[in-house]
Structure formats: structure tokens, C-alpha cells
Protein backbone atom coordinates (compact mmCIF):
# COMPACT_ATOMS: atom_id res chain seq x y z
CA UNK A 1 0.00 0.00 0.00
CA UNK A 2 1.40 3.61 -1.21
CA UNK A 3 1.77 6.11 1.80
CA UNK A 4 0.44 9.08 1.53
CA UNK A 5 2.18 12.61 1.80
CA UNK A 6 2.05 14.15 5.42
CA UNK A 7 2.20 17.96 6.13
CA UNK A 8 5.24 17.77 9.17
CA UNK A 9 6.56 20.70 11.12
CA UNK A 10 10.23 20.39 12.40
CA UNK A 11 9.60 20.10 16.45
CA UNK A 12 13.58 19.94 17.75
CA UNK A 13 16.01 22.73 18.00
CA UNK A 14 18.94 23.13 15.92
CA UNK A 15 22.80 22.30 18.58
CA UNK A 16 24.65 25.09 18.17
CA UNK A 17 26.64 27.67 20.99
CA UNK A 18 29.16 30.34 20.65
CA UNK A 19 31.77 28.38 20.05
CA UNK A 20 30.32 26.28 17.40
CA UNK A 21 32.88 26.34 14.48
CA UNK A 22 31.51 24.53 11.61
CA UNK A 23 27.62 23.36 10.86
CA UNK A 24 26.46 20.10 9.50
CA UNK A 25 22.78 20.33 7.90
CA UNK A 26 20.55 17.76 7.33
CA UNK A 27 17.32 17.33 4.98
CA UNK A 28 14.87 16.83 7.26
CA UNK A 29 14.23 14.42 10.40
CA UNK A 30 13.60 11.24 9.56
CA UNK A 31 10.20 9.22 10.72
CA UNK A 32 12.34 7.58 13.59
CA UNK A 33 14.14 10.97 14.30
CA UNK A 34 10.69 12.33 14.95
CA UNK A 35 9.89 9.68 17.24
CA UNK A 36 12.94 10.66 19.45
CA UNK A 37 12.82 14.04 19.45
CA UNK A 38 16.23 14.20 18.14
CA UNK A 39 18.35 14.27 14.81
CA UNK A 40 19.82 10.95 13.05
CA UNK A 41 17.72 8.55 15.86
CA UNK A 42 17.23 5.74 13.56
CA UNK A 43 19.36 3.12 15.03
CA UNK A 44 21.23 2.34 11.57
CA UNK A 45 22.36 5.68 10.81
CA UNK A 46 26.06 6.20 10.75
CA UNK A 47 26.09 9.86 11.99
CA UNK A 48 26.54 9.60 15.22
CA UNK A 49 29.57 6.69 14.42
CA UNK A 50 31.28 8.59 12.11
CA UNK A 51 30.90 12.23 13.92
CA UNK A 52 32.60 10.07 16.64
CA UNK A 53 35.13 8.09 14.98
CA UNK A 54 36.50 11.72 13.58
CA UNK A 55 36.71 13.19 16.73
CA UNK A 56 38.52 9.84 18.51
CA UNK A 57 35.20 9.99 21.23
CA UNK A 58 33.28 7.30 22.54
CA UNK A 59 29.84 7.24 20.33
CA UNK A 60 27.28 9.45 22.59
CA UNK A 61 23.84 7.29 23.69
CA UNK A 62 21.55 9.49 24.95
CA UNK A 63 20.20 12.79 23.32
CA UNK A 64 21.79 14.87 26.60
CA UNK A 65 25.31 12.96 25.50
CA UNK A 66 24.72 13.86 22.10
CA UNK A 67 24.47 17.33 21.96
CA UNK A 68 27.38 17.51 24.82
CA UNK A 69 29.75 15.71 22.46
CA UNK A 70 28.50 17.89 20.01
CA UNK A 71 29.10 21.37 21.91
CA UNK A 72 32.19 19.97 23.38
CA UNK A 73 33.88 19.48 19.67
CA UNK A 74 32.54 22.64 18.06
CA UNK A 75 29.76 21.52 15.98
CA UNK A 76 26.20 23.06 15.26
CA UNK A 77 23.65 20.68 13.62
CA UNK A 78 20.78 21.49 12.15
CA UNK A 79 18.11 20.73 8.96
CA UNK A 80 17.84 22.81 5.55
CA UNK A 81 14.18 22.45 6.08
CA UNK A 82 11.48 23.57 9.29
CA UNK A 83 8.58 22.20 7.27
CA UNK A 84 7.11 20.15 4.87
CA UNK A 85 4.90 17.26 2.42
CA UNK A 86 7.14 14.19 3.20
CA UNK A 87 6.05 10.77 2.63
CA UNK A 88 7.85 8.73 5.33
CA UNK A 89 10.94 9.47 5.53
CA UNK A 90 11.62 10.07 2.21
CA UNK A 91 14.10 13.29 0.87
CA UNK A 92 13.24 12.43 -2.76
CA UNK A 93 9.46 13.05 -1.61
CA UNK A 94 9.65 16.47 -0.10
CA UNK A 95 7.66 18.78 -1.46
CA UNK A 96 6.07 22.30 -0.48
CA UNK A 97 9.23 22.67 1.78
CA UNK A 98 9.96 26.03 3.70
CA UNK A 99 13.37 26.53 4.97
CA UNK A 100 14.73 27.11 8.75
CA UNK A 101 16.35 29.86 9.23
CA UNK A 102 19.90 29.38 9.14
CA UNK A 103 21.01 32.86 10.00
CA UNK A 104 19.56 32.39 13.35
CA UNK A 105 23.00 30.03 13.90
CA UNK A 106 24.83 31.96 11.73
CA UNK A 107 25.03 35.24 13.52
CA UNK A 108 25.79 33.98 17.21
CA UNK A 109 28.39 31.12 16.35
CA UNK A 110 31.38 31.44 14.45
CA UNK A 111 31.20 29.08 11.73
CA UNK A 112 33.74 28.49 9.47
CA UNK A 113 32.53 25.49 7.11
CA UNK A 114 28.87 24.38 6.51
CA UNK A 115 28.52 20.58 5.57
CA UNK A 116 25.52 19.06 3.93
CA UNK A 117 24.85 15.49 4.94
CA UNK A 118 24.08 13.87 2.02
CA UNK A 119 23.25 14.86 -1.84
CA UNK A 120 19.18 16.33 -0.83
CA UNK A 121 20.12 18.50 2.14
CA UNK A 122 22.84 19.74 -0.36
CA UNK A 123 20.32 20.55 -3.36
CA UNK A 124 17.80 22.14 -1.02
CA UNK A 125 20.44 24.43 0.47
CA UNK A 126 21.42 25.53 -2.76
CA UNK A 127 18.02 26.58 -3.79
CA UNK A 128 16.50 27.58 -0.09
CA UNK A 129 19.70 29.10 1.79
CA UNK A 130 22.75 29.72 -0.73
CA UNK A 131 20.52 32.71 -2.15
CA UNK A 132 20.13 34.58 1.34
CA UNK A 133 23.14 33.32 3.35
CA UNK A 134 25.79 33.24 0.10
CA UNK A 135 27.41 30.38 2.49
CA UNK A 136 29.24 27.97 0.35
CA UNK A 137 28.44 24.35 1.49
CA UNK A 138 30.40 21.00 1.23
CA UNK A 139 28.16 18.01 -0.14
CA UNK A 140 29.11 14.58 2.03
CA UNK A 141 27.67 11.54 1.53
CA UNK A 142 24.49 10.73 3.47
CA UNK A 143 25.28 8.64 6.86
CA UNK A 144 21.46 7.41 5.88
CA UNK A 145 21.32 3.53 5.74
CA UNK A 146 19.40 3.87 2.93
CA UNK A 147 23.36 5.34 1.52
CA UNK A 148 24.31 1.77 1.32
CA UNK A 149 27.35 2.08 -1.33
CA UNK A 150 28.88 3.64 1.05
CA UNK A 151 30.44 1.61 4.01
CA UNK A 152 31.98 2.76 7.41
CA UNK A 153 35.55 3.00 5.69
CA UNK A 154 34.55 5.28 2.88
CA UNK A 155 32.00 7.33 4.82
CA UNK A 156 35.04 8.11 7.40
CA UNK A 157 37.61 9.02 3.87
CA UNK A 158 34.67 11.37 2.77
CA UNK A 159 34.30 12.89 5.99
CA UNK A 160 37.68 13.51 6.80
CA UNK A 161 36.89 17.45 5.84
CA UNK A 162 34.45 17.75 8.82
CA UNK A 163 37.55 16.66 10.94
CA UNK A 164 39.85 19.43 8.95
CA UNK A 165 37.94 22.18 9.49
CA UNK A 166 37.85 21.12 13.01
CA UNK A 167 41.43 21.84 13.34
């Protein structure tokens, strides 16, 4: 049975502080994401493991330990978009999207490097956020397990310039 498209409103706040130094964006929360209130919460995403393995830190379990390791190594997450028609959790299905706003991080953390996770959050930055912000971004490959070409080993090579601009 085909789903349907659902009208969904981003409900979690972007991780970001003074201090933040570079900003990794995402499409938009997945279904299980939504479930836990917090960003990349399906169990066979790679974010988390790779955001880890980059900065040589244990892989954080619970949301509080998330967005500590987060803070602690100088990195603001967020989504490209706050709302719209999704079926699932499906990027290729968005549709009717509105943007956050990404100047809100922007102007109170100093970010040197904004990193799209994955080829969608990339696209819709580009036409959403490029125009306003005139922030270049760097397209990585999703840590989605739907991204299954990509293993652990060549996620980690492709992310190595989220550990650069870390520096």
C-alpha cells in the first residue's frame, strides 16, 4: 500500500553555541528521528559513528550525551528544512518545503565550514539558503542507511573534511 504525503513541522532545535565552528545540515528528520525528538535517531544511521570516529570519542547514547559531544567538539547541527509534504521518511518526496532559518545560527556562532549530509540536504540548500546566506556548502555523503554504497571505511575518507575544518 502507497503512503500518503504528510504535512510535518520540524519540532527539535537546531545544537549550536558560541563556540560552534563549523555546521552540518541535514534534509529533514527522519520518521524515527521524529519519534525521538532528536536528529539521526534511527538506530542504523552512521552519523553519530562517524561524527565520533573523527573526533577519537566514545559514540554518545543518549540525546543529553549527544548534543554535549556535540558542543564539546565545536559543531552546530541542524536541517535545511522547518517544514514540509514528506512521505515517510523520504528526501526524494519532499515537497512544499519552507526553509529554517539558518542565520539564526549563523550570527551567534562562528562558523567556518557548513557541511551538507548527504546529496538532498545539499540541493535544497542551494536553492532555499545559498541565495540569502551566500554560504558555500560542502556536499558529504548521506550517513542514511538507505546510503548503502557507502560503508563505514569510505564514509570516514569522505568525511575527513568535517575533521579538517575542526582543526
Amino acid at each position: 500500500m502507497a503512503q500518503d504525503y504528510q504535512h510535518v513541522t520540524h519540532t527539535f532545535e537546531p545544537v549550536y553555541d558560541g563556540k560552534s565552528r563549523i555546521l552540518i545540515l541535514g534534509t529533514f528528520p527522519s520518521v524515527k528521528s521524529r519519534e525521538n525528538h532528536f536528529y539521526y535517531g534511527h538506530p542504523q544511521n552512521r552519523f553519530w559513528k562517524v561524527l565520533s570516529a573523527l573526533c577519537m570519542a566514545p559514540v554518545p547514547g543518549t540525546i543529553e550525551e549527544k548534543k554535549k559531544f556535540l558542543l564539546q567538539n565545536h559543531i552546530a547541527i541542524w536541517d535545511v528544512i522547518a517544514e514540509c509534504d514528506i512521505i515517510g521518511s523520504s528526501d526524494s518526496s519532499i515537497k512544499n518545503a519552507v526553509p529554517c532559518d539558518l542565520g539564526r545560527i549563523l550570527l551567534h556562532a562562528p562558523i567556518k565550514q557548513i557541511f551538507a549530509n548527504g546529496g538532498k540536504a545539499y540541493e535544497l540548500y542551494q536553492k532555499y539558503s545559498y541565495p540569502l546566506l551566500k554560504k558555500e556548502i560542502i556536499k558529504l555523503p548521506s550517513t542514511s542507511p538507505a546510503n548503502a554504497a557507502y560503508q563505514m571505511d569510505r564514509l570516514l575518507m569522505e568525511w575527513e573534511p568535517v575533521r579538517q575544518a575542526l582543526k
